[in-house]
C-alpha atoms as a PDB file:
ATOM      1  CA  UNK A   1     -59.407 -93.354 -96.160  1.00  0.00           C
ATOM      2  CA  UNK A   2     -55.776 -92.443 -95.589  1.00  0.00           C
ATOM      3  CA  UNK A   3     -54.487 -91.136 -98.872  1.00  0.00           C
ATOM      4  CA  UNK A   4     -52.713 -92.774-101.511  1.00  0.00           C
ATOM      5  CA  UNK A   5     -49.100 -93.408-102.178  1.00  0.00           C
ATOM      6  CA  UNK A   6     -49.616 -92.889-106.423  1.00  0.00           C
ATOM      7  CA  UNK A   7     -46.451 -93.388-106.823  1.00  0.00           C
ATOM      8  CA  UNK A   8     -44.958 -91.034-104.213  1.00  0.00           C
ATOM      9  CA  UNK A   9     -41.384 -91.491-103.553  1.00  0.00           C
ATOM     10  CA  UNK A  10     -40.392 -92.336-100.030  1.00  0.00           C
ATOM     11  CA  UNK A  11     -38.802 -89.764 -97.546  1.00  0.00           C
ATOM     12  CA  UNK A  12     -35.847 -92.739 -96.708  1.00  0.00           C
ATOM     13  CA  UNK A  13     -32.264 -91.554 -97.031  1.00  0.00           C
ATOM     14  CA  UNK A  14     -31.151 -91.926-101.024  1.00  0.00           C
ATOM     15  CA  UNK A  15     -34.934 -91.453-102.414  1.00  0.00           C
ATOM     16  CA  UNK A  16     -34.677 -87.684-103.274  1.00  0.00           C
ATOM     17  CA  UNK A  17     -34.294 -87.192-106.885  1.00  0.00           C
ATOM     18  CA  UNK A  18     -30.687 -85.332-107.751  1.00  0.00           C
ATOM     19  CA  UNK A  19     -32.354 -81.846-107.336  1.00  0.00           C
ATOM     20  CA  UNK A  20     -29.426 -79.034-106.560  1.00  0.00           C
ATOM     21  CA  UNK A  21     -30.763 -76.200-108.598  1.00  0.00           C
ATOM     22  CA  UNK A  22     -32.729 -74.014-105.931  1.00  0.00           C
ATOM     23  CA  UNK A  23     -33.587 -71.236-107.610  1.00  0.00           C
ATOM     24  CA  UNK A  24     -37.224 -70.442-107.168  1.00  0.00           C
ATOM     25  CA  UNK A  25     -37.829 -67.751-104.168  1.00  0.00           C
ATOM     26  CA  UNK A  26     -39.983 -68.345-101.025  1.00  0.00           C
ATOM     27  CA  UNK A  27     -41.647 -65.858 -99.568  1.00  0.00           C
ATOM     28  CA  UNK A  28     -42.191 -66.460 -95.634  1.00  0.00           C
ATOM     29  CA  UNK A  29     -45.084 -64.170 -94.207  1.00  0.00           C
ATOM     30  CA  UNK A  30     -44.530 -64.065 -90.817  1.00  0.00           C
ATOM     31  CA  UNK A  31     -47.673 -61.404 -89.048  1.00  0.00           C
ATOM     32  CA  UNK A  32     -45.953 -60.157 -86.206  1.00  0.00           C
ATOM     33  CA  UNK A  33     -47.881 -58.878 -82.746  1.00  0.00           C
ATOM     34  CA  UNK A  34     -46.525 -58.325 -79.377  1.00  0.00           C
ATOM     35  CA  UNK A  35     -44.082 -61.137 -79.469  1.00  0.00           C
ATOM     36  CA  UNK A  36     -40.810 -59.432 -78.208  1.00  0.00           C
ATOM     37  CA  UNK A  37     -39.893 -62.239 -76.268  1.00  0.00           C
ATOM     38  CA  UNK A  38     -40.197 -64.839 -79.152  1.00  0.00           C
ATOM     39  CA  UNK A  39     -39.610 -62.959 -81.994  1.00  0.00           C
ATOM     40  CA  UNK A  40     -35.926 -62.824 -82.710  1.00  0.00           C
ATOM     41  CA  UNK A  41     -35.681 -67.130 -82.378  1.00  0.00           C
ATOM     42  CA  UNK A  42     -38.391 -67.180 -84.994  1.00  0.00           C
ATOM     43  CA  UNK A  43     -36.927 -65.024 -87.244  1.00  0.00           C
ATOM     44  CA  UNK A  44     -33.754 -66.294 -86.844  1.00  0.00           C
ATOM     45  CA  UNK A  45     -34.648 -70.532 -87.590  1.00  0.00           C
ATOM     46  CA  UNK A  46     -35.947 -68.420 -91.116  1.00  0.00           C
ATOM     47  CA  UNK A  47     -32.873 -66.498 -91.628  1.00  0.00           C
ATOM     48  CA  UNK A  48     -30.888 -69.767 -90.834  1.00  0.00           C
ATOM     49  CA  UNK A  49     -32.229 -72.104 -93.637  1.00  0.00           C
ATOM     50  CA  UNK A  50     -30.569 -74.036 -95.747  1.00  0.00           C
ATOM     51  CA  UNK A  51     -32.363 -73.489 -98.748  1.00  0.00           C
ATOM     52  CA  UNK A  52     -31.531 -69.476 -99.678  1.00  0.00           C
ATOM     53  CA  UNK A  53     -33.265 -68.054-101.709  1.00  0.00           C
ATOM     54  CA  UNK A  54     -35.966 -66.514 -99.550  1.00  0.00           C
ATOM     55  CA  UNK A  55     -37.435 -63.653 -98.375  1.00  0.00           C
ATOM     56  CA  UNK A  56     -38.996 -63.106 -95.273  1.00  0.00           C
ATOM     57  CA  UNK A  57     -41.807 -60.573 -94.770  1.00  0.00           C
ATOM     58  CA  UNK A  58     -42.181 -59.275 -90.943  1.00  0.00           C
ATOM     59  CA  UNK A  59     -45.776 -57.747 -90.987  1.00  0.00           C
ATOM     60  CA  UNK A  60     -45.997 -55.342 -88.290  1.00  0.00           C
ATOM     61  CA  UNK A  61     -49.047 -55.971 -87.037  1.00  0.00           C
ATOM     62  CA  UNK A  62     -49.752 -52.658 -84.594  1.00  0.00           C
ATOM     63  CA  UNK A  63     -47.499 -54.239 -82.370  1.00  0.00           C
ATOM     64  CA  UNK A  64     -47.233 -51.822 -78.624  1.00  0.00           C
ATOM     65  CA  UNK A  65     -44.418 -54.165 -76.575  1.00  0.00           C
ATOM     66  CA  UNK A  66     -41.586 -53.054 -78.775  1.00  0.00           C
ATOM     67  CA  UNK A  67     -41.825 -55.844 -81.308  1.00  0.00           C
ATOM     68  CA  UNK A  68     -42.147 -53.526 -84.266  1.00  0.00           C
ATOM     69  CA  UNK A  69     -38.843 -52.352 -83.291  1.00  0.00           C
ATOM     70  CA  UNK A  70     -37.111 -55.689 -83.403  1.00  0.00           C
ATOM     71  CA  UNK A  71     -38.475 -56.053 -86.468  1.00  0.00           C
ATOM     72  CA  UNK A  72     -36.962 -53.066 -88.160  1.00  0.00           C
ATOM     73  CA  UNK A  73     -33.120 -53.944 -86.517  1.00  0.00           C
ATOM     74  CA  UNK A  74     -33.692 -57.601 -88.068  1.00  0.00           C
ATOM     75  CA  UNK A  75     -34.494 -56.162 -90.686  1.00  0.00           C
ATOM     76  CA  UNK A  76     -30.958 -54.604 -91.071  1.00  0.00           C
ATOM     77  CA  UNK A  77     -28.848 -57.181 -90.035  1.00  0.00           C
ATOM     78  CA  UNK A  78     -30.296 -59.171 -93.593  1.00  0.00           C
ATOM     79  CA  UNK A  79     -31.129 -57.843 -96.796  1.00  0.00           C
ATOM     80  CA  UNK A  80     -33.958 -61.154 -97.352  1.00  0.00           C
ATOM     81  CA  UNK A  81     -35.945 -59.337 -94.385  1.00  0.00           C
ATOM     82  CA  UNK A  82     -38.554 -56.924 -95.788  1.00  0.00           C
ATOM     83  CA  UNK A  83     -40.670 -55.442 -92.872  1.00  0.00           C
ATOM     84  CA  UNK A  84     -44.535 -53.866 -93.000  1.00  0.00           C
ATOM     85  CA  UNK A  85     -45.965 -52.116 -89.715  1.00  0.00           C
ATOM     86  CA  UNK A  86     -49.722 -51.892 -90.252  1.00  0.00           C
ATOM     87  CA  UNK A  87     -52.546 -51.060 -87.967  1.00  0.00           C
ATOM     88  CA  UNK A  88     -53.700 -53.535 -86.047  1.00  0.00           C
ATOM     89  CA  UNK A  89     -56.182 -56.183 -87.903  1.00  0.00           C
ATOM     90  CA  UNK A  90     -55.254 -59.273 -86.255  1.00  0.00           C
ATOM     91  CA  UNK A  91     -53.600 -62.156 -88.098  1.00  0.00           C
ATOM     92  CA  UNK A  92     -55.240 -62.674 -90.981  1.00  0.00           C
ATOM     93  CA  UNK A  93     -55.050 -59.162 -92.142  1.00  0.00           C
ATOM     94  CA  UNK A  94     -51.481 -59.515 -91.372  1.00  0.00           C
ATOM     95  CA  UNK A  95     -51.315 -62.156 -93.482  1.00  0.00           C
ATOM     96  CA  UNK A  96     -53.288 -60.859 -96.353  1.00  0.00           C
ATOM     97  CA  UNK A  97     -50.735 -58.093 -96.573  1.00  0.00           C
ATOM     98  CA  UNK A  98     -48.060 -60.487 -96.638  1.00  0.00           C
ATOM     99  CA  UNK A  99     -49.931 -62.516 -99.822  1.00  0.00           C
ATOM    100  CA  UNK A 100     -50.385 -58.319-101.489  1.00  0.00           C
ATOM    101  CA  UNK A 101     -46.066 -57.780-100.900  1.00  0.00           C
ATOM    102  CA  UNK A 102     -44.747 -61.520-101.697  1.00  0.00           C
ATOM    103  CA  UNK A 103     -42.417 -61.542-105.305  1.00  0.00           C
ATOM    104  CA  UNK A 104     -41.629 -65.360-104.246  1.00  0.00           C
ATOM    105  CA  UNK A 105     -42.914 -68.159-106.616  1.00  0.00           C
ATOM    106  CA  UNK A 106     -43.837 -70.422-103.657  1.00  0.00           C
ATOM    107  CA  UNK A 107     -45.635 -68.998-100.122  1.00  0.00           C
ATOM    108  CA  UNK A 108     -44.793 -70.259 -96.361  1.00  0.00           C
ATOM    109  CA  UNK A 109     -46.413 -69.125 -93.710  1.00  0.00           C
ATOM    110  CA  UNK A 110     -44.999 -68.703 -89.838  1.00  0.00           C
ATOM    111  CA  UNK A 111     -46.164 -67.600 -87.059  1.00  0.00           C
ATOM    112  CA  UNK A 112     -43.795 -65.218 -84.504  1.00  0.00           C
ATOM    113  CA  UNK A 113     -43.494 -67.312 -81.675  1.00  0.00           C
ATOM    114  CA  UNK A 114     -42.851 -70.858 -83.546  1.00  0.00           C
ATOM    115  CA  UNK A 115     -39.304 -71.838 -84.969  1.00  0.00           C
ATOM    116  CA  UNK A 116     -38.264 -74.169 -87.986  1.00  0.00           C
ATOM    117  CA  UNK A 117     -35.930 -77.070 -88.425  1.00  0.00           C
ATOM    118  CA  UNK A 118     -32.836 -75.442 -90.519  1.00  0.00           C
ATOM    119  CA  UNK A 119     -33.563 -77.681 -93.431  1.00  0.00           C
ATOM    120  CA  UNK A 120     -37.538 -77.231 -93.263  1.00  0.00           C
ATOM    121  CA  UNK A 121     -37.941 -75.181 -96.841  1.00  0.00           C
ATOM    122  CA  UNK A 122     -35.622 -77.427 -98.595  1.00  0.00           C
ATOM    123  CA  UNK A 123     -37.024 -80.558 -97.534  1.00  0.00           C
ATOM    124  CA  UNK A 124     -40.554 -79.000 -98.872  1.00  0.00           C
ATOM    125  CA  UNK A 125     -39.363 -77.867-101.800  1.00  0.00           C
ATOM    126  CA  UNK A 126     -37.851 -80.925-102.591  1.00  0.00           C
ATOM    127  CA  UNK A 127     -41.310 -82.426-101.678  1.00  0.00           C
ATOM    128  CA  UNK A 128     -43.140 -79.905-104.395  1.00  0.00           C
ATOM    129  CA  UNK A 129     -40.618 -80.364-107.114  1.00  0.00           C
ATOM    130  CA  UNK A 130     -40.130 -84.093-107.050  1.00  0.00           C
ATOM    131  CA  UNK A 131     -43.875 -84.945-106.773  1.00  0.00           C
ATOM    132  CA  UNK A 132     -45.046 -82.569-108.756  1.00  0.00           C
ATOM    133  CA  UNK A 133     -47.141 -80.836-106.415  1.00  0.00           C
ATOM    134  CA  UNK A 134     -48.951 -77.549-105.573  1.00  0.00           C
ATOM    135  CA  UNK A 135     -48.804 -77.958-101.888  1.00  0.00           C
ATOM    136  CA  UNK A 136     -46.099 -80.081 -99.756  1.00  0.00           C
ATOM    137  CA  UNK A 137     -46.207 -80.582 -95.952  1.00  0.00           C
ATOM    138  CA  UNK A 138     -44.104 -81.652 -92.917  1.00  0.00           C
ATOM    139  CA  UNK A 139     -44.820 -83.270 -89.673  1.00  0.00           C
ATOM    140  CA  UNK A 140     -43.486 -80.995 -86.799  1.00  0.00           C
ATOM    141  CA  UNK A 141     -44.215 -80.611 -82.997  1.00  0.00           C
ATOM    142  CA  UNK A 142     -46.483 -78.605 -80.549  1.00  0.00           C
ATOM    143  CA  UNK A 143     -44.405 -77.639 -77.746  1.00  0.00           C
ATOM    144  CA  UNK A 144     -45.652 -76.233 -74.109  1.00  0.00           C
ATOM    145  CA  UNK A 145     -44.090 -73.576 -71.443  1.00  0.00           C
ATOM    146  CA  UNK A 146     -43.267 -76.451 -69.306  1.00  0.00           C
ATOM    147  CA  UNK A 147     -40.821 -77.566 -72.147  1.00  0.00           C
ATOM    148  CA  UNK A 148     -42.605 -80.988 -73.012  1.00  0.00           C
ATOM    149  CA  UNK A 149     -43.566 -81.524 -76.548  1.00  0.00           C
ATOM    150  CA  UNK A 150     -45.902 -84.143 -78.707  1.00  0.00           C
ATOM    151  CA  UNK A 151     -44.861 -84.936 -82.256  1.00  0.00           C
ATOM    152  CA  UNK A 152     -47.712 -84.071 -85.091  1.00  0.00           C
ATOM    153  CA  UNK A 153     -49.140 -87.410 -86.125  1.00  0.00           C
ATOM    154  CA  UNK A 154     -47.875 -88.047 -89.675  1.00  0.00           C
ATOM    155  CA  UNK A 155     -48.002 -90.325 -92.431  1.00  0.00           C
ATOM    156  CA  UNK A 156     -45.526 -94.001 -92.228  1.00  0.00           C
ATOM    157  CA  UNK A 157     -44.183 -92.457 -95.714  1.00  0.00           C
ATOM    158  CA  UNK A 158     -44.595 -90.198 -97.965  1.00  0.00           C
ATOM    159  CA  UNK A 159     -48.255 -89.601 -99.531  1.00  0.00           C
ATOM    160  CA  UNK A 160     -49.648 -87.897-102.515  1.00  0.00           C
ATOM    161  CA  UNK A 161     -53.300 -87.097-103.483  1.00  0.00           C
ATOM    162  CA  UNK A 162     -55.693 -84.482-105.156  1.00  0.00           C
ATOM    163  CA  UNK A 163     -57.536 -81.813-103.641  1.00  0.00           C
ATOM    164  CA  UNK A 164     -60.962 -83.580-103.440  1.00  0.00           C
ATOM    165  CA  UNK A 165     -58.959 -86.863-101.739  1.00  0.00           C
ATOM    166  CA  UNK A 166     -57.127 -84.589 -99.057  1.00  0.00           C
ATOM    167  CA  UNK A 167     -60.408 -82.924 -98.486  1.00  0.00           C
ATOM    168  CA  UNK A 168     -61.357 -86.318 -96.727  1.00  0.00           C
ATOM    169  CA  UNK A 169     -58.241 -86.962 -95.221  1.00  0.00           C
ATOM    170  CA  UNK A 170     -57.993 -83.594 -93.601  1.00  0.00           C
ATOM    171  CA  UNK A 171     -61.607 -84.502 -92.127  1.00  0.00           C
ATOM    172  CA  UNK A 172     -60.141 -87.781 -90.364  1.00  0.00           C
ATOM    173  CA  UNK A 173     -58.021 -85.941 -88.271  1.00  0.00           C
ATOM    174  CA  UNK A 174     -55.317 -87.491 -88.704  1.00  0.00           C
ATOM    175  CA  UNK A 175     -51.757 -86.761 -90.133  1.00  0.00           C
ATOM    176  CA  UNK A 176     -53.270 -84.048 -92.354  1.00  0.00           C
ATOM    177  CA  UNK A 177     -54.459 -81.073 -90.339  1.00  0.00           C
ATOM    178  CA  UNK A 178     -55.581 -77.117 -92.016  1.00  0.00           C
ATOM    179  CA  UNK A 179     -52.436 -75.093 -90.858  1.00  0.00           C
ATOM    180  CA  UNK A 180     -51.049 -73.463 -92.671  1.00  0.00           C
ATOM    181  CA  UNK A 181     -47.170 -72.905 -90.936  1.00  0.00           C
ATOM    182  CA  UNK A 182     -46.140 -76.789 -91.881  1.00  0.00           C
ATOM    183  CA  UNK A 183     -46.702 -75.620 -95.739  1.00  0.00           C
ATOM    184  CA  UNK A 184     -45.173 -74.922 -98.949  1.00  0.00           C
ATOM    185  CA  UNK A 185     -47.698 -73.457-101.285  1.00  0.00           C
ATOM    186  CA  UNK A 186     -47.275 -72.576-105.419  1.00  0.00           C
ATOM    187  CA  UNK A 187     -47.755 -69.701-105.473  1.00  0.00           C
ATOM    188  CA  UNK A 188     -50.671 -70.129-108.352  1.00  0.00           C
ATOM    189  CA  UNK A 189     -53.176 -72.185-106.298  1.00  0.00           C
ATOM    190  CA  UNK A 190     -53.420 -69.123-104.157  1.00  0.00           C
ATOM    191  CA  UNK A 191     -55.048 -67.256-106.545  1.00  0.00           C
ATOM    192  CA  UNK A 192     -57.651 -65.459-105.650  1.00  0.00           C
ATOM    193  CA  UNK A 193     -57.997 -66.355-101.973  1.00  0.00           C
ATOM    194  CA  UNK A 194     -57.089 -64.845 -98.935  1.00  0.00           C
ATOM    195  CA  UNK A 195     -58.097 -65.054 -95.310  1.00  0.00           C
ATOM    196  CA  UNK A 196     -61.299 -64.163 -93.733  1.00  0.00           C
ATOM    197  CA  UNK A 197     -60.392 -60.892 -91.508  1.00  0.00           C
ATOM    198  CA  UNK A 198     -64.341 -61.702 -89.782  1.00  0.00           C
ATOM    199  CA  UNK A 199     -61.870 -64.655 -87.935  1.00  0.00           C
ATOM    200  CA  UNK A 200     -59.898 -64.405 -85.363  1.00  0.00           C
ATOM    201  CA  UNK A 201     -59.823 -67.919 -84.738  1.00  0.00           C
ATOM    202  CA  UNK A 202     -59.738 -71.041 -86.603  1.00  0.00           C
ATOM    203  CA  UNK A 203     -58.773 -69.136 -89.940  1.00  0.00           C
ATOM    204  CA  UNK A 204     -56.425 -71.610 -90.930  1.00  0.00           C
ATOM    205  CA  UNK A 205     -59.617 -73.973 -91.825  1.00  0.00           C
ATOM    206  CA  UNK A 206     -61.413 -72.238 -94.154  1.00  0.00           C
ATOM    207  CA  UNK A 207     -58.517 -70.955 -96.078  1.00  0.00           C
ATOM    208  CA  UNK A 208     -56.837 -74.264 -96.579  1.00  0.00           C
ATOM    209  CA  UNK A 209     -60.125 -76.177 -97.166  1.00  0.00           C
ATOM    210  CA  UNK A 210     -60.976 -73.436-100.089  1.00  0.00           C
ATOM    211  CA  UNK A 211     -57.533 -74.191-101.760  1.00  0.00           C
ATOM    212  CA  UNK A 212     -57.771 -77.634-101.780  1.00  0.00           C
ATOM    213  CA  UNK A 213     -60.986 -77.298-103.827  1.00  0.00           C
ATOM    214  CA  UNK A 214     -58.523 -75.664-106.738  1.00  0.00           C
ATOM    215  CA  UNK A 215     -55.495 -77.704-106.084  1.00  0.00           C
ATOM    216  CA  UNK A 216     -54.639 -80.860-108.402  1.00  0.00           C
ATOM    217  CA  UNK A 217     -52.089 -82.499-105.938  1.00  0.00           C
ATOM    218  CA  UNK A 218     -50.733 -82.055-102.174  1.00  0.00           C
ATOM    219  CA  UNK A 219     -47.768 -84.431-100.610  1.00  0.00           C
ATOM    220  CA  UNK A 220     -47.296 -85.166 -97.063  1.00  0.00           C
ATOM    221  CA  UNK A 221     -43.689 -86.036 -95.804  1.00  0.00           C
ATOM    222  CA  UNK A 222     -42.702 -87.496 -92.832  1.00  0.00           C
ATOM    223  CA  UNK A 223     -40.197 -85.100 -91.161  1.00  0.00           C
ATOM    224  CA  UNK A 224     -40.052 -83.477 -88.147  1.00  0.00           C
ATOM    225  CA  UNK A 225     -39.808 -80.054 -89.213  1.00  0.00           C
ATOM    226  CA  UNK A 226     -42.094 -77.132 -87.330  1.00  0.00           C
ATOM    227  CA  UNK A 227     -42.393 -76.524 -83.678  1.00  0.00           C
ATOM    228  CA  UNK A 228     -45.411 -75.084 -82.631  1.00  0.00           C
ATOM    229  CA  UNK A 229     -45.658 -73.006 -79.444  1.00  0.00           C
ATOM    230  CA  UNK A 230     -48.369 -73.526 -77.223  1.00  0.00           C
ATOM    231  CA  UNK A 231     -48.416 -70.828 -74.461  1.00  0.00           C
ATOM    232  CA  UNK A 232     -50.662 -69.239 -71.537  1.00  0.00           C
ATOM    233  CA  UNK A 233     -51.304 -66.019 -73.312  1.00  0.00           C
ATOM    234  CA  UNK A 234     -53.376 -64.428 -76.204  1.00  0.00           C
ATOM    235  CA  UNK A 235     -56.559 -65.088 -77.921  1.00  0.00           C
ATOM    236  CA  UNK A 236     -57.788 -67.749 -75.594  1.00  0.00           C
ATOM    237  CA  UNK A 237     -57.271 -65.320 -72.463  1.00  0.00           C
ATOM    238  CA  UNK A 238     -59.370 -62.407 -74.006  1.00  0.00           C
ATOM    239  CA  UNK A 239     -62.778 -63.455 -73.138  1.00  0.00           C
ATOM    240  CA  UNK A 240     -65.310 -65.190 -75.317  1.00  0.00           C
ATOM    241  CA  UNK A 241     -66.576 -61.987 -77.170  1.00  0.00           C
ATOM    242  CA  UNK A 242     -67.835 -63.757 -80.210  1.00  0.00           C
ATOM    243  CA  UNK A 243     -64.049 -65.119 -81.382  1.00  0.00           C
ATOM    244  CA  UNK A 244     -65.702 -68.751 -80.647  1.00  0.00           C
ATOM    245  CA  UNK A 245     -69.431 -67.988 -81.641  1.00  0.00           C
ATOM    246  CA  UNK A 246     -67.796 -66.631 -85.569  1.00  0.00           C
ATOM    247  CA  UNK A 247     -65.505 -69.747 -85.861  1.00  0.00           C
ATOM    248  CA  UNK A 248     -68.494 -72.385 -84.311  1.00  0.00           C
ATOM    249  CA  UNK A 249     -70.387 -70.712 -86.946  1.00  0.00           C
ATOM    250  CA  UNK A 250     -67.890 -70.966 -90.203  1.00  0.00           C
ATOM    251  CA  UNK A 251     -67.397 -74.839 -89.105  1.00  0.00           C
ATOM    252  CA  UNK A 252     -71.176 -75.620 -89.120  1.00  0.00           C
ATOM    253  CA  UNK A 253     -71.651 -73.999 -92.848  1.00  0.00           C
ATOM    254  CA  UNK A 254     -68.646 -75.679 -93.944  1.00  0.00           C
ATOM    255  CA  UNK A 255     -70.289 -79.286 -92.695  1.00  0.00           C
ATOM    256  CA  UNK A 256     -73.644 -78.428 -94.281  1.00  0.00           C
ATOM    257  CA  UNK A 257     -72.026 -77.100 -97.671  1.00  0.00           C
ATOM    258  CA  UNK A 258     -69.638 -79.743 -98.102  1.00  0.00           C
ATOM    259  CA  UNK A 259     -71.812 -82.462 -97.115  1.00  0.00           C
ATOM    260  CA  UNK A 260     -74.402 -81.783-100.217  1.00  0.00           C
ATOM    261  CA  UNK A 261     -71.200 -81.033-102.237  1.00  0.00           C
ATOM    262  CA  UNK A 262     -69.154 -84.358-101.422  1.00  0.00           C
ATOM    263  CA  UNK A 263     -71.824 -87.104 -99.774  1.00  0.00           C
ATOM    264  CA  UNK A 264     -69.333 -89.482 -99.752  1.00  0.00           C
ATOM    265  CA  UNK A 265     -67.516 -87.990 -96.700  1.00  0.00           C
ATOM    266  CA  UNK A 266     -70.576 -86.604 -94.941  1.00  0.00           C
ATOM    267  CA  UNK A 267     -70.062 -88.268 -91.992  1.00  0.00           C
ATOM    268  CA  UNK A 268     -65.856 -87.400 -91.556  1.00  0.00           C
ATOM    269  CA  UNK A 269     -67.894 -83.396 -91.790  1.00  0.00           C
ATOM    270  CA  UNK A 270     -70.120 -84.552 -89.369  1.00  0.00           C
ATOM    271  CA  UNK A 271     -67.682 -85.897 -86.893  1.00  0.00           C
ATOM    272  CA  UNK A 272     -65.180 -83.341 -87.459  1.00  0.00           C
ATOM    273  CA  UNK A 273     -67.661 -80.310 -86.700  1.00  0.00           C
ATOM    274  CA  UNK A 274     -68.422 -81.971 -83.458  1.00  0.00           C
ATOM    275  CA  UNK A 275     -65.173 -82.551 -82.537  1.00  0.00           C
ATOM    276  CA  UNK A 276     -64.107 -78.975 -83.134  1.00  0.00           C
ATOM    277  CA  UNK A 277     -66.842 -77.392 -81.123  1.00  0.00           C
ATOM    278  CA  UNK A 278     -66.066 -80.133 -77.859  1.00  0.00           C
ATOM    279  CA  UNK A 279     -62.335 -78.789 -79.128  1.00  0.00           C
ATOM    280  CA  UNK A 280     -63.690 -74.886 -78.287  1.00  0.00           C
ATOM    281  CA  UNK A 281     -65.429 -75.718 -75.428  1.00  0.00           C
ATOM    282  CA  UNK A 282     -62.419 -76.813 -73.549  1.00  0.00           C
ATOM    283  CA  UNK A 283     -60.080 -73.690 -75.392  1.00  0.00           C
ATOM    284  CA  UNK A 284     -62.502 -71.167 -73.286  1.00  0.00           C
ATOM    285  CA  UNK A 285     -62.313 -73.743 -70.136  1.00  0.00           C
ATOM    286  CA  UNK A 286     -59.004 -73.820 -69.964  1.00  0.00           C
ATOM    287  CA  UNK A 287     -57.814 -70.827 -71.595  1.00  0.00           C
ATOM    288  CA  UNK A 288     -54.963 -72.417 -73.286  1.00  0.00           C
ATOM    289  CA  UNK A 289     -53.917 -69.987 -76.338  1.00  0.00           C
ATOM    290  CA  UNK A 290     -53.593 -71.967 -79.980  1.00  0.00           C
ATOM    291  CA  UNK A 291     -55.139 -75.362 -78.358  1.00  0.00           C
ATOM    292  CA  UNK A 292     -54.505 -78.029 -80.892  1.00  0.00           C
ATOM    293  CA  UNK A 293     -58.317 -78.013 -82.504  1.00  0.00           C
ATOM    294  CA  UNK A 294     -58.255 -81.075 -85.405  1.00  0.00           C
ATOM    295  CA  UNK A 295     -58.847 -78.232 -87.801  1.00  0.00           C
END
């Protein structure tokens, strides 16, 4: 299964309704920790956008390289930037903060060492408005130190379905994956979730997998819009310490509980959990930070 068009209109030059009116604000949580080499790129593809009406919340995540202080002179050079230094709690406290502080009506998510095409949250917008949609998604590109890049498999054209549909899809491994940095969320089918601070790894998955269970419809687009940084450094070069033992863990109860709760994908579960953990085993071989795991 691959998703449905349902009537989705295509991403081809002249298929955009006549949509002008952008008046609905974005907030773009950005968790912020010792990324002082990276940080003022990121900040500035956000700043940069096309689409204005945004605000962009630096969370401070107990940063000690100096990045906290970048933060705060961004943070006076543009009156969207709204910065929070916490103690450190890793990046899904960071982002939970974000979710507490965000006034926006929709809810992006980047993270400090990525940047965005200039027209990212417009073309996602667009995406939401047009199809109707709670959540809307862009195709983007992982990107290595050694400067070489691999495009995001995406979709041929644009693609529309309900929660309990992209469920399966995200499960194939295909052009639907559970990050959350190539999103445009309402802000409504966030209610009442927020990310597990017990992971420090793989928390993307079990956020997005909880609100597609409460979302009516998500679109996919086709663009080109989010480059991901892949680099050297981080979580993968800490030591095994239980990061990969709590995230092996989280995927094997998802498999079980949505097995019995959807039988008609039990085998995409069943594939996809042992994909992810041959996915791990290589992260702590190699100790590549933010391999690209199907999750």
């Amino acid at each position: 299964m691959k998703g449905e068009k349902n009537g989705c209109i295509s991403d081809k030059k002249g298929a955009w309704k006549n949509m002008t009116k952008e008046t609905d604000k974005i907030s773009v949580i950005v968790p912020v920790y010792n990324v002082k080499n990276y940080l003022e790129d990121c900040v500035q593809s956000i700043t940069h956008q096309t689409y204005p009406d945004l605000e962009i919340l630096l969370i401070d995540d107990g940063s000690d390289d100096g990045s906290g202080e970048i933060c705060d002179r961004l943070q006076m050079t543009d009156a969207r930037i709204r910065v929070f230094h916490e103690k450190h709690k890793g990046v899904s406290g960071a982002r939970n903060k974000g979710l507490k502080e965000a006034a926006g009506a929709y809810i992006a998510f980047v993270d400090s060492d990525d940047v965005l095409e200039p027209d990212m949250y417009t073309y996602l917008i667009r995406l939401l408005k047009t199809h109707e949609a709670q959540i809307a998604a862009c195709s983007g590109w992982y990107k290595y130190d050694a400067g070489v890049g691999k495009k995001f498999e995406s979709p041929a054209d644009v693609v529309c379905m309900n929660g309990r549909e992209a469920l399966g899809v995200l499960h194939e491994r295909s052009y639907l994956r559970a990050y959350v940095w190539n999103k445009l969320f309402q802000r409504e089918v966030l209610d009442g979730i927020r990310f597990s601070t017990e992971l420090s790894f793989a928390e993307d998955y079990e956020m997005f997998c909880l609100v597609l269970e409460q979302c009516d419809t998500i679109v996919c687009g086709t663009k080109a819009e989010y480059y991901y940084m892949q680099r050297k450094s981080g979580i993968c070069n800490r030591g095994y310490d239980g990061i990969y033992q709590k995230a092996m863990m989280m995927f094997e109860d998802y498999c079980n509980v949505y097995s019995r709760r959807y039988p008609q994908y039990k085998k995409l579960f069943e594939n996809h959990y042992l994909f992810d953990l041959m996915g791990m085993a290589a992260a702590m071989t190699v100790g590549l930070c933010r391999l690209p795991i199907s999750f």
